[in-house]
N, C-alpha and C. Protein backbone atom coordinates (compact mmCIF):
# COMPACT_ATOMS: atom_id res chain seq x y z
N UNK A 1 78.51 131.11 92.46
CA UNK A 1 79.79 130.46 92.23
C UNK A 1 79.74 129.70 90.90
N UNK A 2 80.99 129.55 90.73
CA UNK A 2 81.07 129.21 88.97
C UNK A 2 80.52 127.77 89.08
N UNK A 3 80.16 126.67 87.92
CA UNK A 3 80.94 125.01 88.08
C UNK A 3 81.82 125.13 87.91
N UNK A 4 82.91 123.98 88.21
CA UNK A 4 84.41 124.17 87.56
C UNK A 4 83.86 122.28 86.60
N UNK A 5 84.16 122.44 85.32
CA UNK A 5 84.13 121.01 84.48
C UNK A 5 84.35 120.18 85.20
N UNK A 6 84.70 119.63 86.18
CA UNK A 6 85.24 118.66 86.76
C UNK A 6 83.79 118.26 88.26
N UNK A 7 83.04 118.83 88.29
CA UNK A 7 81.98 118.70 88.80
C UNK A 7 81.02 117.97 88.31
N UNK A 8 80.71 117.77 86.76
CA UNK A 8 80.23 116.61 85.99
C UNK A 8 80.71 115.62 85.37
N UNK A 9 82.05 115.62 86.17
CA UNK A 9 82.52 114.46 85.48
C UNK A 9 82.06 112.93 86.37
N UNK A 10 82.24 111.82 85.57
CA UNK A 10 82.07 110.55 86.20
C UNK A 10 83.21 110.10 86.99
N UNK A 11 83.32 108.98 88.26
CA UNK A 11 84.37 108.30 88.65
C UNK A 11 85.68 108.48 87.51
N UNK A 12 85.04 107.54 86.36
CA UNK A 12 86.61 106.99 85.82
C UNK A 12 86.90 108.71 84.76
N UNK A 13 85.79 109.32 84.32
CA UNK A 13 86.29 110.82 84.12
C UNK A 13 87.31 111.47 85.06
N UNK A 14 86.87 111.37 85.79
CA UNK A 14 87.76 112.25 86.94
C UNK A 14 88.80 111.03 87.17
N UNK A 15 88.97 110.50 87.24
CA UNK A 15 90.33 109.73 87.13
C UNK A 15 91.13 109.98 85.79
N UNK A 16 90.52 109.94 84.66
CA UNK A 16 91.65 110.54 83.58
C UNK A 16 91.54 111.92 84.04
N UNK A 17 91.18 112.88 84.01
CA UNK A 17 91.21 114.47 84.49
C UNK A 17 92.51 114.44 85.73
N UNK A 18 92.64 113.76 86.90
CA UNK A 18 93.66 113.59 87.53
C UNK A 18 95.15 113.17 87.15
N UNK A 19 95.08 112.10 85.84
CA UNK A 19 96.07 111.59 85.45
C UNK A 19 96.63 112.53 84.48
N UNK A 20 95.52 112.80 83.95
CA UNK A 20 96.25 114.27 83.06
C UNK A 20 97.09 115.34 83.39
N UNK A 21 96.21 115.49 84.93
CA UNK A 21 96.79 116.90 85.53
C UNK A 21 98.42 116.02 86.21
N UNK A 22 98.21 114.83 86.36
CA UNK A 22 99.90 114.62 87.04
C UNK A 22 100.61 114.71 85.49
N UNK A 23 100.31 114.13 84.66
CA UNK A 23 101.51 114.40 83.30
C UNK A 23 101.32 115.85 82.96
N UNK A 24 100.96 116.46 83.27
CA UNK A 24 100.95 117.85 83.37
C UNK A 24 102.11 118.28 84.19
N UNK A 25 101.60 118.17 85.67
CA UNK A 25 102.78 118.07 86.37
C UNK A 25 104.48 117.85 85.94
N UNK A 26 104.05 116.61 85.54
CA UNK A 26 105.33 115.86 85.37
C UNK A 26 105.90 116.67 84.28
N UNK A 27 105.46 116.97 83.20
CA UNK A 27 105.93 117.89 81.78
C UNK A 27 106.67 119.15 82.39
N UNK A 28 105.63 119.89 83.29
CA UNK A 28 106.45 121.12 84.21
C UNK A 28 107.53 120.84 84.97
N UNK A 29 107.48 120.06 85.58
CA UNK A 29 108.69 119.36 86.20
C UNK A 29 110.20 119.26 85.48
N UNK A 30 109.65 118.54 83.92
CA UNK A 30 110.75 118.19 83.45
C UNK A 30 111.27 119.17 82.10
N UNK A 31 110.71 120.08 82.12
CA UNK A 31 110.68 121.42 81.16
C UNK A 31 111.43 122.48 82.41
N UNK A 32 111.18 122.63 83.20
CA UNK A 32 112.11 123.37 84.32
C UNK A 32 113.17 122.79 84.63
N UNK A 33 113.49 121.67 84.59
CA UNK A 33 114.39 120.75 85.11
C UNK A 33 115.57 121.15 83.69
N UNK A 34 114.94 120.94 82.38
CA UNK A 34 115.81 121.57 81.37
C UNK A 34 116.10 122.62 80.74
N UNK A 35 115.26 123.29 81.35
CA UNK A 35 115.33 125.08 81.28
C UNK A 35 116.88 125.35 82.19
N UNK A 36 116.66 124.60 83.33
CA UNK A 36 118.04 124.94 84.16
C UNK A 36 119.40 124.18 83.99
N UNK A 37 119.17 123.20 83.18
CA UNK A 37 120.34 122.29 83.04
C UNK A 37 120.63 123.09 81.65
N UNK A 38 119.76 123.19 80.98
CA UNK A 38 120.71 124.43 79.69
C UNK A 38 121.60 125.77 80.06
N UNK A 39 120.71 126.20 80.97
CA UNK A 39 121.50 127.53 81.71
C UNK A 39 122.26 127.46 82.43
N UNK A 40 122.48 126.45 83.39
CA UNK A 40 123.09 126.47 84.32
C UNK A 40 124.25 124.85 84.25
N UNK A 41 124.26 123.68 83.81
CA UNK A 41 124.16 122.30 83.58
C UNK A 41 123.82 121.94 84.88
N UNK A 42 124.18 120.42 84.34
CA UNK A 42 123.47 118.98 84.74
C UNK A 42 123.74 119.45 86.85
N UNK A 43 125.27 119.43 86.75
CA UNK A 43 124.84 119.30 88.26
C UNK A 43 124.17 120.70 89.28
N UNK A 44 124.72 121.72 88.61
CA UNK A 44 123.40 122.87 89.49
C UNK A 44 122.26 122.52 89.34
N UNK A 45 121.55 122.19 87.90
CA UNK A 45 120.07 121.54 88.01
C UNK A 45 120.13 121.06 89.12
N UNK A 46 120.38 119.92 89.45
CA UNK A 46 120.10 118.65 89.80
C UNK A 46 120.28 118.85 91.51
N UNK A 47 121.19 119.86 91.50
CA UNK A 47 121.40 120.74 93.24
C UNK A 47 120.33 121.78 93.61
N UNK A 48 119.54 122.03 92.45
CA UNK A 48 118.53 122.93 92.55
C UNK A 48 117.37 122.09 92.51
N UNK A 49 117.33 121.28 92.03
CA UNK A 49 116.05 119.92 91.98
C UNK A 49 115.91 119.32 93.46
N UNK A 50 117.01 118.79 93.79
CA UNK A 50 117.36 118.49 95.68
C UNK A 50 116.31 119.39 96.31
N UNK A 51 117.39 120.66 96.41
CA UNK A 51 116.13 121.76 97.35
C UNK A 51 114.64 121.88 96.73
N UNK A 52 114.48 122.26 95.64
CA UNK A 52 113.22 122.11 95.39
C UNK A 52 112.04 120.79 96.32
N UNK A 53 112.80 119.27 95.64
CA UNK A 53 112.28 117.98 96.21
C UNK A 53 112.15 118.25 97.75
N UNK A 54 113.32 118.54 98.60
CA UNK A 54 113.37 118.49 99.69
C UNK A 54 111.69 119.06 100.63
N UNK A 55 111.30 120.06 99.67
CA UNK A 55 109.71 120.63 100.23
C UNK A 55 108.58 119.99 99.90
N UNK A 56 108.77 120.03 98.27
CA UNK A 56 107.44 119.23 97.38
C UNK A 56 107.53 117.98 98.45
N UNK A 57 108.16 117.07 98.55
CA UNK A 57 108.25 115.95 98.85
C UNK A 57 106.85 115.73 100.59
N UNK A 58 107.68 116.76 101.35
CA UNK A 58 106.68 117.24 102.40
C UNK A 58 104.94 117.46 102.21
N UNK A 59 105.56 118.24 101.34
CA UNK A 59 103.53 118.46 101.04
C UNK A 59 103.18 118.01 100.87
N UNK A 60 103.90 117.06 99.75
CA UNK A 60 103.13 116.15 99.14
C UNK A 60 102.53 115.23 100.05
N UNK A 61 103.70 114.67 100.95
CA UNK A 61 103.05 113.37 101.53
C UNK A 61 101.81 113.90 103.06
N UNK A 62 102.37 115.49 103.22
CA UNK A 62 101.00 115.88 104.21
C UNK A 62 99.46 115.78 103.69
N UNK A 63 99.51 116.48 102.49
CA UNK A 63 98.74 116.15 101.96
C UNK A 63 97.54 114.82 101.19
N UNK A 64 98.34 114.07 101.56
CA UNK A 64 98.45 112.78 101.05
C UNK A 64 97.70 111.65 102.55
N UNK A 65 98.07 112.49 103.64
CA UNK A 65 98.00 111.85 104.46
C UNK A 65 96.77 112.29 105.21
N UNK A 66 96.75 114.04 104.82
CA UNK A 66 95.31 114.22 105.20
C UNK A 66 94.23 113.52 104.25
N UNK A 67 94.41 113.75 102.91
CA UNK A 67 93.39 113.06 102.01
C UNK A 67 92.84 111.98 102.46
N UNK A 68 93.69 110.99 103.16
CA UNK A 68 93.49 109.54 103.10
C UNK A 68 93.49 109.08 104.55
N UNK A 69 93.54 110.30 105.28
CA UNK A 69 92.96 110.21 107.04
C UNK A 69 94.10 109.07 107.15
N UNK A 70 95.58 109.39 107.17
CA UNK A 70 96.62 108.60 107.27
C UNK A 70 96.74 109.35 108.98
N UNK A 71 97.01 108.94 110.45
CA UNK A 71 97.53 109.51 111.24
C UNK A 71 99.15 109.32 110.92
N UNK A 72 99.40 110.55 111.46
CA UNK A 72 100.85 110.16 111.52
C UNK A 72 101.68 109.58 112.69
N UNK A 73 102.82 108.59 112.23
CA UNK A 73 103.76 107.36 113.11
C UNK A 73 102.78 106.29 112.64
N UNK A 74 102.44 106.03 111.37
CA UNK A 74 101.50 105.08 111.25
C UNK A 74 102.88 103.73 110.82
N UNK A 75 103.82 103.89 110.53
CA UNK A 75 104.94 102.83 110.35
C UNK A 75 104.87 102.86 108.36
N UNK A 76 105.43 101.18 108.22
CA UNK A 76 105.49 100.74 106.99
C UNK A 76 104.17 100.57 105.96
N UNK A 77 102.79 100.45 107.18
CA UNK A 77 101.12 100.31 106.26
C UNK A 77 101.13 101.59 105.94
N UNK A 78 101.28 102.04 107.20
CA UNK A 78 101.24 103.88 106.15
C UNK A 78 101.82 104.59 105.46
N UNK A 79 103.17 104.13 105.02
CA UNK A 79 104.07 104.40 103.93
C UNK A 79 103.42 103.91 102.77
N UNK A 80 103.20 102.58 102.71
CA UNK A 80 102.74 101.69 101.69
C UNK A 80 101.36 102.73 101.27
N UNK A 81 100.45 102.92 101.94
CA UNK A 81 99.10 103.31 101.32
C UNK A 81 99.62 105.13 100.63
N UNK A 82 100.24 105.82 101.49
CA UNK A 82 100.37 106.50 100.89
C UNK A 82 101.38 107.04 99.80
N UNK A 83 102.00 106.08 99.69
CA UNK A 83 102.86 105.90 98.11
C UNK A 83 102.07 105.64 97.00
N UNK A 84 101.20 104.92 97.27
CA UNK A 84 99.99 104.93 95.99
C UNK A 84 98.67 105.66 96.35
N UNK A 85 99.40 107.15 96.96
CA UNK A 85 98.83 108.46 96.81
C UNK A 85 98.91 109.67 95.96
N UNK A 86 100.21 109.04 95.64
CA UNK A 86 101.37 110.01 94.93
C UNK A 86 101.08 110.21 93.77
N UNK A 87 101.43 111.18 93.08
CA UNK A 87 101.26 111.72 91.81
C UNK A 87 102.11 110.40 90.61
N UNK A 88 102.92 110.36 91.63
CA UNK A 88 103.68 109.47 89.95
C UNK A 88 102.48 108.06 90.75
N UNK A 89 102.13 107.98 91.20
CA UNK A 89 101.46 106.33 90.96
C UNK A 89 100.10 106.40 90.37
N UNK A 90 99.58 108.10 89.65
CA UNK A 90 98.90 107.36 88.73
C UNK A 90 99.26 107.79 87.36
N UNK A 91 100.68 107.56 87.13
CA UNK A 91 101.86 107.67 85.77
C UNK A 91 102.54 106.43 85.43
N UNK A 92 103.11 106.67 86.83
CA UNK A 92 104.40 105.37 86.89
C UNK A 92 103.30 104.38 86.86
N UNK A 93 104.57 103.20 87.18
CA UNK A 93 104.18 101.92 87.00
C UNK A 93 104.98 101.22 88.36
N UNK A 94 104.25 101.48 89.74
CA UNK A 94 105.41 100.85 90.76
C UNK A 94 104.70 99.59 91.45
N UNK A 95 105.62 99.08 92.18
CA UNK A 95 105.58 97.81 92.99
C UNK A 95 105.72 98.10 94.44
N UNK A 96 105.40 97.84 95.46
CA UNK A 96 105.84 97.41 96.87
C UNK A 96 105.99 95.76 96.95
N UNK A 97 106.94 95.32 97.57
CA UNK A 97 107.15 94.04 97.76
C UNK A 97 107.64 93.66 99.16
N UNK A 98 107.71 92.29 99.78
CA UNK A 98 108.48 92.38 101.07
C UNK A 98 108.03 93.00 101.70
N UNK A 99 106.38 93.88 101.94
CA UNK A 99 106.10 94.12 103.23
C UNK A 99 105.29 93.56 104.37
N UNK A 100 105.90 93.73 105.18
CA UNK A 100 105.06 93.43 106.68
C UNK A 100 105.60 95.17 107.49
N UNK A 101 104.81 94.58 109.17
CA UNK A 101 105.25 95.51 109.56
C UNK A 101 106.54 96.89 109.71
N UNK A 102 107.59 96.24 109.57
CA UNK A 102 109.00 96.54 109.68
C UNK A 102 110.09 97.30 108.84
N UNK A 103 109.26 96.51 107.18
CA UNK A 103 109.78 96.87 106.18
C UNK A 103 109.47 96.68 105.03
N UNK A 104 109.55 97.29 103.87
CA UNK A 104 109.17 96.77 102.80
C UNK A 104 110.45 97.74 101.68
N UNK A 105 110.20 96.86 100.60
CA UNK A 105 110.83 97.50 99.02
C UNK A 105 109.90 97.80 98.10
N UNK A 106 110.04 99.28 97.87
CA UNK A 106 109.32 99.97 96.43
C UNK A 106 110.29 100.17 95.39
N UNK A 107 109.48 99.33 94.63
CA UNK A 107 110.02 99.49 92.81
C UNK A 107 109.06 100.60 91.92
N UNK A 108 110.04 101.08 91.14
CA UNK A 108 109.36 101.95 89.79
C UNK A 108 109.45 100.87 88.78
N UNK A 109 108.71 100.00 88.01
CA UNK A 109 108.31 99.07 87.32
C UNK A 109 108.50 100.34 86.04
N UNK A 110 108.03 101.09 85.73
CA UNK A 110 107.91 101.97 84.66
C UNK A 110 107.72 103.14 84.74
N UNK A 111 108.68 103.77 84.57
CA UNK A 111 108.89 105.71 84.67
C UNK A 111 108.97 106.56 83.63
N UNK A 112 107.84 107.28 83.48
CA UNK A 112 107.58 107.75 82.33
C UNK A 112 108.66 109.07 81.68
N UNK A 113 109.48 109.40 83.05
CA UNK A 113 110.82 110.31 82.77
C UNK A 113 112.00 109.07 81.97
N UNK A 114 112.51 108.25 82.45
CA UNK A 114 113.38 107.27 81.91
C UNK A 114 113.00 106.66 80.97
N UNK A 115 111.44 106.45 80.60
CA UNK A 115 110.84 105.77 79.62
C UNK A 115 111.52 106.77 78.19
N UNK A 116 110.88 108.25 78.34
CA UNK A 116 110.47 109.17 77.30
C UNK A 116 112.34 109.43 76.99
N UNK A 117 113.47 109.08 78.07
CA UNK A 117 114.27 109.42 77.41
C UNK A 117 114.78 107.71 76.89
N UNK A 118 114.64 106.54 77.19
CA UNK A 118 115.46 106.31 76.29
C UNK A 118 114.38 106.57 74.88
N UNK A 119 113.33 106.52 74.58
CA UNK A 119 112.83 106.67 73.53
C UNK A 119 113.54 107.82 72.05
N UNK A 120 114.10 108.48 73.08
CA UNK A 120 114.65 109.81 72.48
C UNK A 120 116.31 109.54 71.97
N UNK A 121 116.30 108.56 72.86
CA UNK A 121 117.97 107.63 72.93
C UNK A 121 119.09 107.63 73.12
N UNK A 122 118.49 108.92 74.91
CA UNK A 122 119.00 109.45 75.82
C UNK A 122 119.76 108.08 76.73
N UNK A 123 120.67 108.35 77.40
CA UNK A 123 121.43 107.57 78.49
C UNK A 123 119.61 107.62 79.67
N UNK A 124 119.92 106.74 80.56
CA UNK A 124 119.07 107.18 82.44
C UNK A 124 119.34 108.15 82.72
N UNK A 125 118.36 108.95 83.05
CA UNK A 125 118.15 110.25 83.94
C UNK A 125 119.18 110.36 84.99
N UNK A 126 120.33 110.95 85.83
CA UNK A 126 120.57 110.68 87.10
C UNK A 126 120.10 110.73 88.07
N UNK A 127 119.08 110.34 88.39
CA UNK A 127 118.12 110.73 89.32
C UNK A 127 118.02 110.16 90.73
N UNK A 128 119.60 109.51 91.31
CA UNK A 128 119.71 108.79 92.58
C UNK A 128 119.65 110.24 93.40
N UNK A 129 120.57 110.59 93.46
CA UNK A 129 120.54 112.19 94.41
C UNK A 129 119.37 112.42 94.76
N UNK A 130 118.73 112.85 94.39
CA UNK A 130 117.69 113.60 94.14
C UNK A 130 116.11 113.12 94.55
N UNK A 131 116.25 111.14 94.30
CA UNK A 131 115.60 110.18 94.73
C UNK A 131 116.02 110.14 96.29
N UNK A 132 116.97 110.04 96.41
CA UNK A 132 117.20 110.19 98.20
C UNK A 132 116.68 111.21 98.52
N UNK A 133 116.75 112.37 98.28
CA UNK A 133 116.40 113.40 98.99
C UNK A 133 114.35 112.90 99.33
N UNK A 134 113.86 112.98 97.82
CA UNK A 134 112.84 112.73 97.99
C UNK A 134 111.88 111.33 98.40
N UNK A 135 112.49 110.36 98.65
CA UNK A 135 112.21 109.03 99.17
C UNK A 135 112.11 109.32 100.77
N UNK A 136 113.38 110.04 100.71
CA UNK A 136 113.95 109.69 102.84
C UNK A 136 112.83 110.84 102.72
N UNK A 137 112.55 112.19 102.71
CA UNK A 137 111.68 113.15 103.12
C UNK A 137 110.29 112.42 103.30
N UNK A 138 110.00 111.96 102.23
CA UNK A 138 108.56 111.38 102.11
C UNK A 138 108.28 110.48 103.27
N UNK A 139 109.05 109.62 103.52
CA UNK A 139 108.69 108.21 104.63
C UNK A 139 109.18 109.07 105.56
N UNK A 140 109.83 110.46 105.96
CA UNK A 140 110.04 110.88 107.57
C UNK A 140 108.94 111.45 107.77
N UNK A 141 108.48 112.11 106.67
CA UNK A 141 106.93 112.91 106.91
C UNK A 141 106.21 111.99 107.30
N UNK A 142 105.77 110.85 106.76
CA UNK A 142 104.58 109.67 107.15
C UNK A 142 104.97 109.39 108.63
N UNK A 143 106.56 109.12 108.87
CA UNK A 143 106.67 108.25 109.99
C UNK A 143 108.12 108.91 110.45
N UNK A 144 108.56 109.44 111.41
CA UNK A 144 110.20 109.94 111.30
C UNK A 144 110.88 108.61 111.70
N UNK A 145 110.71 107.39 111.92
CA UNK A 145 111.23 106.07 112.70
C UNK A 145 111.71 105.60 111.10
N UNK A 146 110.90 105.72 110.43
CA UNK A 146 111.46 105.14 109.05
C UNK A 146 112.68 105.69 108.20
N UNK A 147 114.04 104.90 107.83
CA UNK A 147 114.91 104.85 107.55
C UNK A 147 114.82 104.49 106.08
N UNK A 148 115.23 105.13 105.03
CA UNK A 148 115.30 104.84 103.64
C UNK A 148 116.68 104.44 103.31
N UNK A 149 116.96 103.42 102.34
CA UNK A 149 117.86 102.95 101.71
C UNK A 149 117.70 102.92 100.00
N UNK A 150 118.73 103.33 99.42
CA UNK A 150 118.46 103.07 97.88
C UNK A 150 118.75 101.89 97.92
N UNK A 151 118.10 101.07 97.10
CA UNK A 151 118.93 99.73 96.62
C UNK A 151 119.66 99.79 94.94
N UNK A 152 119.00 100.82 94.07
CA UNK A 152 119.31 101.04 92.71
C UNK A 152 118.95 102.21 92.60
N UNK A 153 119.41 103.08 91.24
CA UNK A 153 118.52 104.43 91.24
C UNK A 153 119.82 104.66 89.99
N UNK A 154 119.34 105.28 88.96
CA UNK A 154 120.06 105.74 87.77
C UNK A 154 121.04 107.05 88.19
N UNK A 155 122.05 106.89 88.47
CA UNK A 155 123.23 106.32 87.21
C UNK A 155 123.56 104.74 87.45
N UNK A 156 122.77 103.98 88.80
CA UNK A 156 123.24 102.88 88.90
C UNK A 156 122.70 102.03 87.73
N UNK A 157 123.44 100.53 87.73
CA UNK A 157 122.72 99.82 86.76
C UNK A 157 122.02 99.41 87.61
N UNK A 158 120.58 99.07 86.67
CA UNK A 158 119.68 98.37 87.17
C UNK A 158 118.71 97.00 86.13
N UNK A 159 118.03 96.27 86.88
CA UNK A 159 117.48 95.56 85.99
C UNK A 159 116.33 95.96 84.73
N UNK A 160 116.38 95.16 84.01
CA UNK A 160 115.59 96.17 82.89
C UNK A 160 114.08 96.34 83.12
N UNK A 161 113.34 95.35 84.34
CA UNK A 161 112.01 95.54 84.53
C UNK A 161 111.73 96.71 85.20
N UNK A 162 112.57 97.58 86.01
CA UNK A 162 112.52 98.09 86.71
C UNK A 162 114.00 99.33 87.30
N UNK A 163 113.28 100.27 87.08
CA UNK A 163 114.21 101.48 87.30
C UNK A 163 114.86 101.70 88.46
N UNK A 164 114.12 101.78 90.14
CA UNK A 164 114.76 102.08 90.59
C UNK A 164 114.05 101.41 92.02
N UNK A 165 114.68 101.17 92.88
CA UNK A 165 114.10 99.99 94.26
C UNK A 165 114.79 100.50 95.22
N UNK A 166 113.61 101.41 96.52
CA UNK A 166 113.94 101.50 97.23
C UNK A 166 113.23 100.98 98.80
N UNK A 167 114.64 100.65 99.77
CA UNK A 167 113.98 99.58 100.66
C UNK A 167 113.83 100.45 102.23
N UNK A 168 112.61 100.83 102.65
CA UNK A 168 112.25 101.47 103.85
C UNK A 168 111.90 100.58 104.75
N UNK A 169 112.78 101.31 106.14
CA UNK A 169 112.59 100.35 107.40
C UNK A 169 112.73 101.37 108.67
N UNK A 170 111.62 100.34 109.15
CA UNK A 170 110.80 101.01 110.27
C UNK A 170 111.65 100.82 111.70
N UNK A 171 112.67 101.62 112.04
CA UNK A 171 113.50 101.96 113.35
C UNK A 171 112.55 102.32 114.77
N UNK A 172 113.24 101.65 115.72
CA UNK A 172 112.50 101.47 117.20
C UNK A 172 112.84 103.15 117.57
């Protein structure tokens, strides 16, 4: 059997090698995302991004949950741990706040999609749609009792520390 490079790498090696491969990710993501909004515009993308999210979102967090020996119906601790499982948390820049058992609020502190466009000196991404789809999927996979709420999400305004805050709660 072959090595694959990533077999000699160190801890914090293999932590950039991971972070790479999510902006990798993320580049494919958002190179398809404008491959289809040229061909097709903004809102078929963005209806085709939905369904897409609606699966990724699943795997992701199964995956996420086997990695990290999460059982599942674990509530709001197990939302929390496995949100900073996720591919954008080692990109982004997010927050959980307000949790205990029941409930808590996750912030995107810094998003490297909203970042790179205003740089470009683009308007916010619209990316509420699309954030629902993939927020509520994610916390039903961890837990189906958990209920997602946006509190902000672009096209809304939001504060400038922070892109987009959403508040999950844990239903009897």
């Amino acid at each position: 059997m072959n090595e694959h490079p990533a077999d000699r790498l160190s801890a914090a090696e293999l932590k950039d090698w991971l972070r790479d491969a999510a902006l990798n990710w993320l580049a494919h993501d958002g190179l398809w995302f404008r491959a289809v909004e040229d061909a097709y515009g903004m809102e078929k993308a963005i209806a085709l991004d939905k369904k897409a999210w609606e699966s990724f979102t699943v795997i992701e967090a199964k995956r996420i949950m086997k990695r990290l020996s999460i059982p599942p119906g674990g509530g709001i601790p197990a939302l929390v741990r496995a949100l900073g499982g996720r591919l954008y948390a080692l990109i982004n820049v997010q927050e959980v706040s307000e949790a205990d058992e029941r409930r808590c609020v996750f912030r995107m502190k810094a998003c490297r999609v909203q970042d790179a466009r205003k740089k470009q000196g683009l308007p916010d991404f619209p990316c509420k749609e699309v954030g629902i789809v993939e927020y509520s999927g994610f916390a039903r996979t961890i837990d189906p009792r958990i209920e997602t709420r946006c509190l902000y999400c672009p096209p809304d305004p939001h504060p400038e520390d922070s892109h987009c805050a959403w508040e999950f709660i844990l239903r009897d």
